[in-house]
N, C-alpha and C. Protein backbone atom coordinates (compact mmCIF):
# COMPACT_ATOMS: atom_id res chain seq x y z
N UNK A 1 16.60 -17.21 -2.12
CA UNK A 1 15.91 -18.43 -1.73
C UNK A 1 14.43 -18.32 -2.13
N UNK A 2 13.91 -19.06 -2.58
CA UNK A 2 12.26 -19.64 -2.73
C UNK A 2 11.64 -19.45 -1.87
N UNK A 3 11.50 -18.64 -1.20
CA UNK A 3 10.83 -18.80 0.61
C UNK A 3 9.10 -19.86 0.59
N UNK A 4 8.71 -19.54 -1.04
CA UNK A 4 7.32 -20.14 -0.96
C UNK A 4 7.20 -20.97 -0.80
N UNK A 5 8.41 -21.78 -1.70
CA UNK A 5 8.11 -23.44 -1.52
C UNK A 5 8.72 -23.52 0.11
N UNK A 6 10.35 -22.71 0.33
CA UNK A 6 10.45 -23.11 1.67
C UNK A 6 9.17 -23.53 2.85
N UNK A 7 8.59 -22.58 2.56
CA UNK A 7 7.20 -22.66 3.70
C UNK A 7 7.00 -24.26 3.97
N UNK A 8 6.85 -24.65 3.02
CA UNK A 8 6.34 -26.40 3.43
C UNK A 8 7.17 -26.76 4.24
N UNK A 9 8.21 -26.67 4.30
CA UNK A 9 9.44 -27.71 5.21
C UNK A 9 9.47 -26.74 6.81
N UNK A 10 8.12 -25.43 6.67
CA UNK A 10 8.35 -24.86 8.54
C UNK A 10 7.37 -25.06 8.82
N UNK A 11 6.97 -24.85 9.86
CA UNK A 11 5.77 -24.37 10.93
C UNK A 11 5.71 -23.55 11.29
N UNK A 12 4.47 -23.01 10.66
CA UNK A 12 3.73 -21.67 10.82
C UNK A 12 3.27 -21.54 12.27
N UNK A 13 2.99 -20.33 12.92
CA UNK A 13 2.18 -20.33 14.00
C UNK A 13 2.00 -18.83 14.47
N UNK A 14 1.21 -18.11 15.28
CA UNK A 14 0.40 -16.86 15.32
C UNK A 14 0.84 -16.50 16.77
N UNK A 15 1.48 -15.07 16.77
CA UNK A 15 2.23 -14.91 18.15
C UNK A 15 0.66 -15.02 19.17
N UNK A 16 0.67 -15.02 20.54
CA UNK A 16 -0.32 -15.03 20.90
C UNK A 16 -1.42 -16.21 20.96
N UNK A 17 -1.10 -17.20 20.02
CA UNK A 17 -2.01 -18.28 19.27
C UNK A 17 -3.16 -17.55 18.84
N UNK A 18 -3.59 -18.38 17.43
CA UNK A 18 -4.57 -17.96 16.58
C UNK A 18 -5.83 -17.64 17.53
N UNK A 19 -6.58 -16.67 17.13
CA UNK A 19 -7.61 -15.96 17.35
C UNK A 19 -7.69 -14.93 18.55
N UNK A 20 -6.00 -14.86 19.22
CA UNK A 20 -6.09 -13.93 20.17
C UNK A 20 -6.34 -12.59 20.23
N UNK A 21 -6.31 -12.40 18.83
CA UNK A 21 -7.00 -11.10 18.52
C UNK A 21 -5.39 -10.00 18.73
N UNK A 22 -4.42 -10.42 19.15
CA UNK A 22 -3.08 -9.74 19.22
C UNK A 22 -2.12 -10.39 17.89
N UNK A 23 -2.20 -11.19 17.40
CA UNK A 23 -1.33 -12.12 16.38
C UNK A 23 -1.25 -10.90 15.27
N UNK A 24 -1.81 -9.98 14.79
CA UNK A 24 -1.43 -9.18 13.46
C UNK A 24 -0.65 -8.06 14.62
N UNK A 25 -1.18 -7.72 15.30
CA UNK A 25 -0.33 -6.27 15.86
C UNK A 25 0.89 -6.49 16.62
N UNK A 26 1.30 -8.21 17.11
CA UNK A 26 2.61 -8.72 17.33
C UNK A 26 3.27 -8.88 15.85
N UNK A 27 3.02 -9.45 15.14
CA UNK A 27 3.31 -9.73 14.18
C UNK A 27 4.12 -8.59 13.56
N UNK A 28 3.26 -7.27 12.80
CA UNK A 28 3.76 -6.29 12.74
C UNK A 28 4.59 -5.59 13.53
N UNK A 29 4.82 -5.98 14.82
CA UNK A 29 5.97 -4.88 15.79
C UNK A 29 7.75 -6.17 14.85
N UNK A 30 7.34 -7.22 14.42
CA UNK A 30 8.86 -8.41 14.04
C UNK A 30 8.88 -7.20 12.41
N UNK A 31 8.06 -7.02 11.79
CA UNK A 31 8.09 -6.84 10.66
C UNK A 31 8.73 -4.97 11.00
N UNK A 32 8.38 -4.83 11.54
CA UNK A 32 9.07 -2.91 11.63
C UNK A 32 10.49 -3.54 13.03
N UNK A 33 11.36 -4.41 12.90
CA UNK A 33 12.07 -4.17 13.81
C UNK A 33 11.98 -3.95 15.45
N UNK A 34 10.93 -4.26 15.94
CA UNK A 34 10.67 -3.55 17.06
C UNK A 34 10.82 -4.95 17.87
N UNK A 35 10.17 -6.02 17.29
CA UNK A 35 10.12 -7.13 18.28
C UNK A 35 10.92 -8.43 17.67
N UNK A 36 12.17 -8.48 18.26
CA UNK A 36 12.43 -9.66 18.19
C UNK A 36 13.16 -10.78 19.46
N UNK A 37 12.09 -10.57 20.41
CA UNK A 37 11.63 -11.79 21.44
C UNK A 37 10.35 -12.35 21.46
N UNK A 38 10.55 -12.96 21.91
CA UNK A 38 8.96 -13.49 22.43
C UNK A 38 9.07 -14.63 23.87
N UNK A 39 8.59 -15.29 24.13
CA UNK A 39 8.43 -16.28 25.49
C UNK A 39 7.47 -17.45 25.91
N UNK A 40 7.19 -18.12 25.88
CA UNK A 40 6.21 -19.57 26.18
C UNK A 40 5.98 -19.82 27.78
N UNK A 41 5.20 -20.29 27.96
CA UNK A 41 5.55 -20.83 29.45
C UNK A 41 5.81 -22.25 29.53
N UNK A 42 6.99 -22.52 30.06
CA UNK A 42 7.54 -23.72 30.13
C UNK A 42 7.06 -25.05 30.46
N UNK A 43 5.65 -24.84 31.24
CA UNK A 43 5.01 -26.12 32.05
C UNK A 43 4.19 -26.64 31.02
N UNK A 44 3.94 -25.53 29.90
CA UNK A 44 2.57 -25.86 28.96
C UNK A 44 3.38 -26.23 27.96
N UNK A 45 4.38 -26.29 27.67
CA UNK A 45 5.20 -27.30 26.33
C UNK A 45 5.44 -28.86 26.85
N UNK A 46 4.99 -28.67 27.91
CA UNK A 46 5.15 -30.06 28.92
C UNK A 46 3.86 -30.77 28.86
N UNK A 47 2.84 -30.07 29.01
CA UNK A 47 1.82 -30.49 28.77
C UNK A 47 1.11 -30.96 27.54
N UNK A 48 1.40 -29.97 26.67
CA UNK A 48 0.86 -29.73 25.34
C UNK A 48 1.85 -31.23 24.25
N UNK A 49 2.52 -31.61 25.07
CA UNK A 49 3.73 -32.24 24.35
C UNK A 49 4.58 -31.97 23.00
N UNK A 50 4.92 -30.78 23.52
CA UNK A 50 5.54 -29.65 22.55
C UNK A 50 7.07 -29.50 22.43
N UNK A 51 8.16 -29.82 21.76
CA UNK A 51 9.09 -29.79 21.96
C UNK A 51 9.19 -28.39 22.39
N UNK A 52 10.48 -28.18 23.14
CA UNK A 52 11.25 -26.77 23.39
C UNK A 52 11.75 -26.67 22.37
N UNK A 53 11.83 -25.35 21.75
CA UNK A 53 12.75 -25.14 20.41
C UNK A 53 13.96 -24.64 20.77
N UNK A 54 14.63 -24.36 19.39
CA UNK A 54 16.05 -25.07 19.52
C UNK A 54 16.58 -23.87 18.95
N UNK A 55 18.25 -23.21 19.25
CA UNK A 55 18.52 -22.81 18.49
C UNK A 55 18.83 -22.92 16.80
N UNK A 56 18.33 -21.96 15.87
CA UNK A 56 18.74 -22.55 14.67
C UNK A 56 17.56 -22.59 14.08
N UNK A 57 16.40 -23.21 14.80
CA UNK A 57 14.83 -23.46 14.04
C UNK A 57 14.67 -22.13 13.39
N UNK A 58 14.03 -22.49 12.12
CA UNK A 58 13.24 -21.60 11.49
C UNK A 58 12.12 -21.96 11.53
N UNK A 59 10.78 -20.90 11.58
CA UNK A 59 9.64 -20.74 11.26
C UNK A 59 8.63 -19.55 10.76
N UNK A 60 7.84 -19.97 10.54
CA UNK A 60 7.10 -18.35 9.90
C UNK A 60 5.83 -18.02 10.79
N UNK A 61 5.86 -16.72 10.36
CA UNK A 61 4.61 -16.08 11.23
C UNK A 61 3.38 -16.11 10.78
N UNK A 62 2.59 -16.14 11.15
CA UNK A 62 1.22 -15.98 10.71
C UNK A 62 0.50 -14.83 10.79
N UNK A 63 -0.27 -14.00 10.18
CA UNK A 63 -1.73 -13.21 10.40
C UNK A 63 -2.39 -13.59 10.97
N UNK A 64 -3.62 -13.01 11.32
CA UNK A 64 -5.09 -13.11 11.61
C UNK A 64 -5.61 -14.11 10.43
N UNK A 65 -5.60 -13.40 9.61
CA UNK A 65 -6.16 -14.64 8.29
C UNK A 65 -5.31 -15.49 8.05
N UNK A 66 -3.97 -16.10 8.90
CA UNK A 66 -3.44 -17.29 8.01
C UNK A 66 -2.54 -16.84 7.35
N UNK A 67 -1.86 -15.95 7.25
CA UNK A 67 -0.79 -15.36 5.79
C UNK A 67 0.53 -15.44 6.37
N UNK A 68 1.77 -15.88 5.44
CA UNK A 68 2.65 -15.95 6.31
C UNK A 68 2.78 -14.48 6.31
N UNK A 69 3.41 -13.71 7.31
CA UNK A 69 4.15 -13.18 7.41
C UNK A 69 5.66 -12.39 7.44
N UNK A 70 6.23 -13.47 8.03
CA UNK A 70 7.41 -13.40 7.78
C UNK A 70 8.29 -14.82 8.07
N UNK A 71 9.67 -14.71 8.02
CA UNK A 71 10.42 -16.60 8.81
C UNK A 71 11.56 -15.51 9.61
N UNK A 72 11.29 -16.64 10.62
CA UNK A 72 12.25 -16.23 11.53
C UNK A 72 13.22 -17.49 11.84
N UNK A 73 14.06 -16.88 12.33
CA UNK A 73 15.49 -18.05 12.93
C UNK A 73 15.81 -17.80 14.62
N UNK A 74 15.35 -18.93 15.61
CA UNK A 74 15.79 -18.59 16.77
C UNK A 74 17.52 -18.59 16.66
N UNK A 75 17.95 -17.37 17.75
CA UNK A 75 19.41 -17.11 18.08
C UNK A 75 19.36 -17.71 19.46
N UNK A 76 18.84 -17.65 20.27
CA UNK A 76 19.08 -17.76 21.58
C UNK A 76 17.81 -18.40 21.85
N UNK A 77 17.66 -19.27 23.10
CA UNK A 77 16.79 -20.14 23.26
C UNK A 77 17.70 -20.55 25.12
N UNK A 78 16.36 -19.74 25.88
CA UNK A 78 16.83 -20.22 27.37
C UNK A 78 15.37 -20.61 28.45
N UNK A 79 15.64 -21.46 29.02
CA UNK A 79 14.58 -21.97 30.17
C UNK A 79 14.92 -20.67 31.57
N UNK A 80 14.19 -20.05 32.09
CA UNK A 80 14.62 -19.58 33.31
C UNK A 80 13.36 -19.25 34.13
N UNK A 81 13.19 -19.06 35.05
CA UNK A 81 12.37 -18.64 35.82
C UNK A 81 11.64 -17.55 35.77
N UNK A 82 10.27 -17.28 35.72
CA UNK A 82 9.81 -16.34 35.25
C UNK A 82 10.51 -14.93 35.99
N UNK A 83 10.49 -14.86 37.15
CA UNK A 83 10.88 -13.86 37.94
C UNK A 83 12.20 -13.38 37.60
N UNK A 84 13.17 -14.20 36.90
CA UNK A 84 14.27 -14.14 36.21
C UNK A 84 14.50 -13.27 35.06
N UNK A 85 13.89 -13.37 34.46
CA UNK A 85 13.47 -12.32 33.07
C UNK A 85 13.51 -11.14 33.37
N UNK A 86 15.09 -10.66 32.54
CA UNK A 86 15.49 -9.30 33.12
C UNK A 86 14.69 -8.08 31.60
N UNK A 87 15.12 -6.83 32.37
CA UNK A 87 14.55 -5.72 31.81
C UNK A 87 14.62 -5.64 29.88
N UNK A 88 16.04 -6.22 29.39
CA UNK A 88 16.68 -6.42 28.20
C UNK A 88 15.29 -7.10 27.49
N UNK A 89 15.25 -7.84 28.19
CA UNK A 89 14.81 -9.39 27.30
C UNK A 89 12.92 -8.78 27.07
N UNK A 90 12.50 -8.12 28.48
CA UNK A 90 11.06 -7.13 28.03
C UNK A 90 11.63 -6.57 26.73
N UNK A 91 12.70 -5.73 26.63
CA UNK A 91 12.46 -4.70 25.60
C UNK A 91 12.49 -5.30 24.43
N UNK A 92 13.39 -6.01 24.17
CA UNK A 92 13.35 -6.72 22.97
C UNK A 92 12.01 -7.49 22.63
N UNK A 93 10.79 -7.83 23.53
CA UNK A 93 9.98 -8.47 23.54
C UNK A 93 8.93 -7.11 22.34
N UNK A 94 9.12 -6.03 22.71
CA UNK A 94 9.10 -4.82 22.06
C UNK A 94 7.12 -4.37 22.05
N UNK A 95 6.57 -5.24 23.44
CA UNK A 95 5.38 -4.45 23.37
C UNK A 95 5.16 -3.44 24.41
N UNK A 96 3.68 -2.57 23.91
CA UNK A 96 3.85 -1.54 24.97
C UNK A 96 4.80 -0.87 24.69
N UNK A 97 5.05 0.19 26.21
CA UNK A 97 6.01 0.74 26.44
C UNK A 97 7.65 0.30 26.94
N UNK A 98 7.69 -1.32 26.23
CA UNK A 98 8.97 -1.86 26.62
C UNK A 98 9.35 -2.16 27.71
N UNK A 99 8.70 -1.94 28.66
CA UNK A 99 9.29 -1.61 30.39
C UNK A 99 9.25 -3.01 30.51
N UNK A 100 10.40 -3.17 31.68
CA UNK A 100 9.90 -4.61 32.72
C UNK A 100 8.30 -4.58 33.20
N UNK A 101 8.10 -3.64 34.10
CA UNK A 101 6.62 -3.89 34.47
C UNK A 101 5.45 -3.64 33.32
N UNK A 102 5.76 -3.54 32.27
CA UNK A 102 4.73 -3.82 31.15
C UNK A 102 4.51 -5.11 30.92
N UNK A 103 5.80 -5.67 30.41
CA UNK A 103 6.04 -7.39 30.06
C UNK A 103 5.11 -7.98 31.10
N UNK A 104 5.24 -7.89 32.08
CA UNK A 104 5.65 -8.86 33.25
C UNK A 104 3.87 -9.11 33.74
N UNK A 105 3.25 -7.68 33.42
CA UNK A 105 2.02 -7.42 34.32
C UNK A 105 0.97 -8.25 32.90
N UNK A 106 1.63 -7.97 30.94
CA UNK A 106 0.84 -8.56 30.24
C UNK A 106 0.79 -10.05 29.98
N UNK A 107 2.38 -10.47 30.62
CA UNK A 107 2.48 -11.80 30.58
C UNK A 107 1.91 -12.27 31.43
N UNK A 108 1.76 -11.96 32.69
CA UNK A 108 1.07 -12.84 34.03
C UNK A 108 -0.14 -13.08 33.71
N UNK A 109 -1.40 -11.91 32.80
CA UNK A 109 -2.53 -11.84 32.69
C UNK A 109 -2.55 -12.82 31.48
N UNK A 110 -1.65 -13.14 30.61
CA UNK A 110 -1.63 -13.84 29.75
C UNK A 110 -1.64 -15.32 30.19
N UNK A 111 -0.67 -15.63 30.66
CA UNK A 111 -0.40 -16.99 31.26
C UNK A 111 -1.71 -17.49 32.19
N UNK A 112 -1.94 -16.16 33.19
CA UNK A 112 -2.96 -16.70 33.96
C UNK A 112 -4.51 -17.45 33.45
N UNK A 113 -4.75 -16.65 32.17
CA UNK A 113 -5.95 -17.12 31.18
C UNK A 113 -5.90 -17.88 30.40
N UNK A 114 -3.93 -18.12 29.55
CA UNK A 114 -4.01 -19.58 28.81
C UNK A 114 -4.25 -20.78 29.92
N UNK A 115 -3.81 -20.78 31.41
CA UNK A 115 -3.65 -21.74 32.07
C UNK A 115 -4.95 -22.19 32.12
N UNK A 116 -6.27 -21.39 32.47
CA UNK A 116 -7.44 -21.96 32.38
C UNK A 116 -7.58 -22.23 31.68
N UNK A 117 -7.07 -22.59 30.29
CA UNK A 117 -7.71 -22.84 28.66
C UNK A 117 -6.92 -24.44 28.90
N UNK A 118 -6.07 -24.41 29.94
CA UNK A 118 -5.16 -26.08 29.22
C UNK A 118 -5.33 -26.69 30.79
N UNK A 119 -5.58 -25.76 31.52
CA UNK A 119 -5.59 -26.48 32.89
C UNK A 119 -4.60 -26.79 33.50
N UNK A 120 -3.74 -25.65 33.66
CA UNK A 120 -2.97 -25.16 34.94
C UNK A 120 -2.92 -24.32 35.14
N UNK A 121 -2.40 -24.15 36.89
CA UNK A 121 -2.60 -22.58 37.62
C UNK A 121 -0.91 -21.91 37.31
N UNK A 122 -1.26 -20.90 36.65
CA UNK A 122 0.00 -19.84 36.56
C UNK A 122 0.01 -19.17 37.98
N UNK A 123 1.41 -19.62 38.50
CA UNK A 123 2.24 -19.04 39.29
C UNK A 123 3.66 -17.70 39.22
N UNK A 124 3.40 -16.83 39.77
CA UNK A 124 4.74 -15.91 38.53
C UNK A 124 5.66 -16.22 39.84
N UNK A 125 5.78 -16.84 40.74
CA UNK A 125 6.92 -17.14 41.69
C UNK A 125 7.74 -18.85 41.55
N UNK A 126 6.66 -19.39 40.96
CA UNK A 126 7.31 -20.77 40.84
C UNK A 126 7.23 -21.57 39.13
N UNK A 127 7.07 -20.57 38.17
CA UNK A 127 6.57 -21.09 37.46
C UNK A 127 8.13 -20.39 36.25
N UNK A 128 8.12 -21.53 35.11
CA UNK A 128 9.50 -20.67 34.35
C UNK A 128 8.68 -20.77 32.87
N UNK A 129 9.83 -19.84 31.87
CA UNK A 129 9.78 -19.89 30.91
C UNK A 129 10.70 -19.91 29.94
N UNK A 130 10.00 -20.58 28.34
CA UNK A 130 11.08 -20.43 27.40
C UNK A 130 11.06 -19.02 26.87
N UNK A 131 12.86 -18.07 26.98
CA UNK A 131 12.69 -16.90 26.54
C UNK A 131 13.53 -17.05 24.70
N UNK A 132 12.96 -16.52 24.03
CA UNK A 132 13.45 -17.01 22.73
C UNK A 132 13.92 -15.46 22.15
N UNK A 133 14.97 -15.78 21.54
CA UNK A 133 15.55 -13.79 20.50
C UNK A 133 15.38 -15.03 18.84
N UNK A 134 15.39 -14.12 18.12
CA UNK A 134 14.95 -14.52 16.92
C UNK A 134 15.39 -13.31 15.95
N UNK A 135 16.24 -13.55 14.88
CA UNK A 135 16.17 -12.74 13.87
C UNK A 135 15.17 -12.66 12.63
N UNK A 136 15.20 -12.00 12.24
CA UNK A 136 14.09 -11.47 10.93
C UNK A 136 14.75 -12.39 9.82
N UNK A 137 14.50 -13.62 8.72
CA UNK A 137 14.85 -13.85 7.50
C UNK A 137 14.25 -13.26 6.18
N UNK A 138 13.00 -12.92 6.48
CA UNK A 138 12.54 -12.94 5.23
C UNK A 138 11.09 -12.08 5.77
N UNK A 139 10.87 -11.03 4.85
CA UNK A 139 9.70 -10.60 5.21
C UNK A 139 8.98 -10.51 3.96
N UNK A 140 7.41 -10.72 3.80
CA UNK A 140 6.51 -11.03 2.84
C UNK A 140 5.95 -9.61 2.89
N UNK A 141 5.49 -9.47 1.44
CA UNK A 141 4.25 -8.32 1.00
C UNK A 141 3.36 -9.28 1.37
N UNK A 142 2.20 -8.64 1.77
CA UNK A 142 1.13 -9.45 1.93
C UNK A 142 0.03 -9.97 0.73
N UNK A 143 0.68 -9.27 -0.32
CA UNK A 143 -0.32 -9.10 -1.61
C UNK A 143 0.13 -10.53 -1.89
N UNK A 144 1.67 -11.19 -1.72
CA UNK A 144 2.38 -11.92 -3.04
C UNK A 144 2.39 -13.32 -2.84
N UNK A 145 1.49 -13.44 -1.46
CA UNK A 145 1.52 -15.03 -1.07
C UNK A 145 -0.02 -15.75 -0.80
């Protein structure tokens, strides 16, 4: 496949969102196998007026500078409660030391600081999320794009 021209027909976007200063070192854990989850918080696709994605979507990753990275294909695509999010679904998330209480303690601090950025209060008892698995399609040299 063409993946270059493919690019036009996805949406790009930067784990973390652009400038979090984590988007290349997430990025790289999809590209060595290590990470293929990730998670949203559910109230802010509500807000943001963001569809929930779907199984099947493809999209590509981004760098720090903008580069794709790689395209991925969601497999699985579930709404659940944050507190719900079992130990599996951390590891596959594949940062840190993998643990549940790794995920759980970087996501809360995460959520809690995007919420001030969009203006809502992150709750980790009442609050859910989209948990997404994703396979690897295509991975880029960084020289060739």
């Amino acid at each position: 496949m063409d993946w270059k021209n493919a690019l036009r027909n996805l949406e790009g976007w930067h784990f973390g969102g652009k400038g979090s200063g984590i988007e290349d070192e997430l990025a790289n854990l999809v590209v060595k196998g290590i990470k293929s989850a990730t998670c949203g918080w559910y109230e802010a696709y509500q807000i943001e007026n963001e569809p929930i994605p779907k199984v099947g979507e493809r999209s590509y990753i981004l760098n720090s500078k903008d580069e794709p990275v790689c395209v991925i294909e969601l497999i699985e695509v579930q709404v659940k409660p944050f507190l719900q999010v079992d130990e599996e679904f951390a590891f596959l998330e594949g940062e840190g030391d993998r643990s549940y209480l790794y995920w759980k303690t970087v996501h809360e601090r995460f959520f809690t600081d995007y919420g001030k950025e969009i203006g809502l209060e992150w709750n980790s008892k009442t609050q859910s999320v989209v948990c997404e698995k994703f396979r690897v399609l295509q991975i880029f040299p960084q020289t060739t794009l």
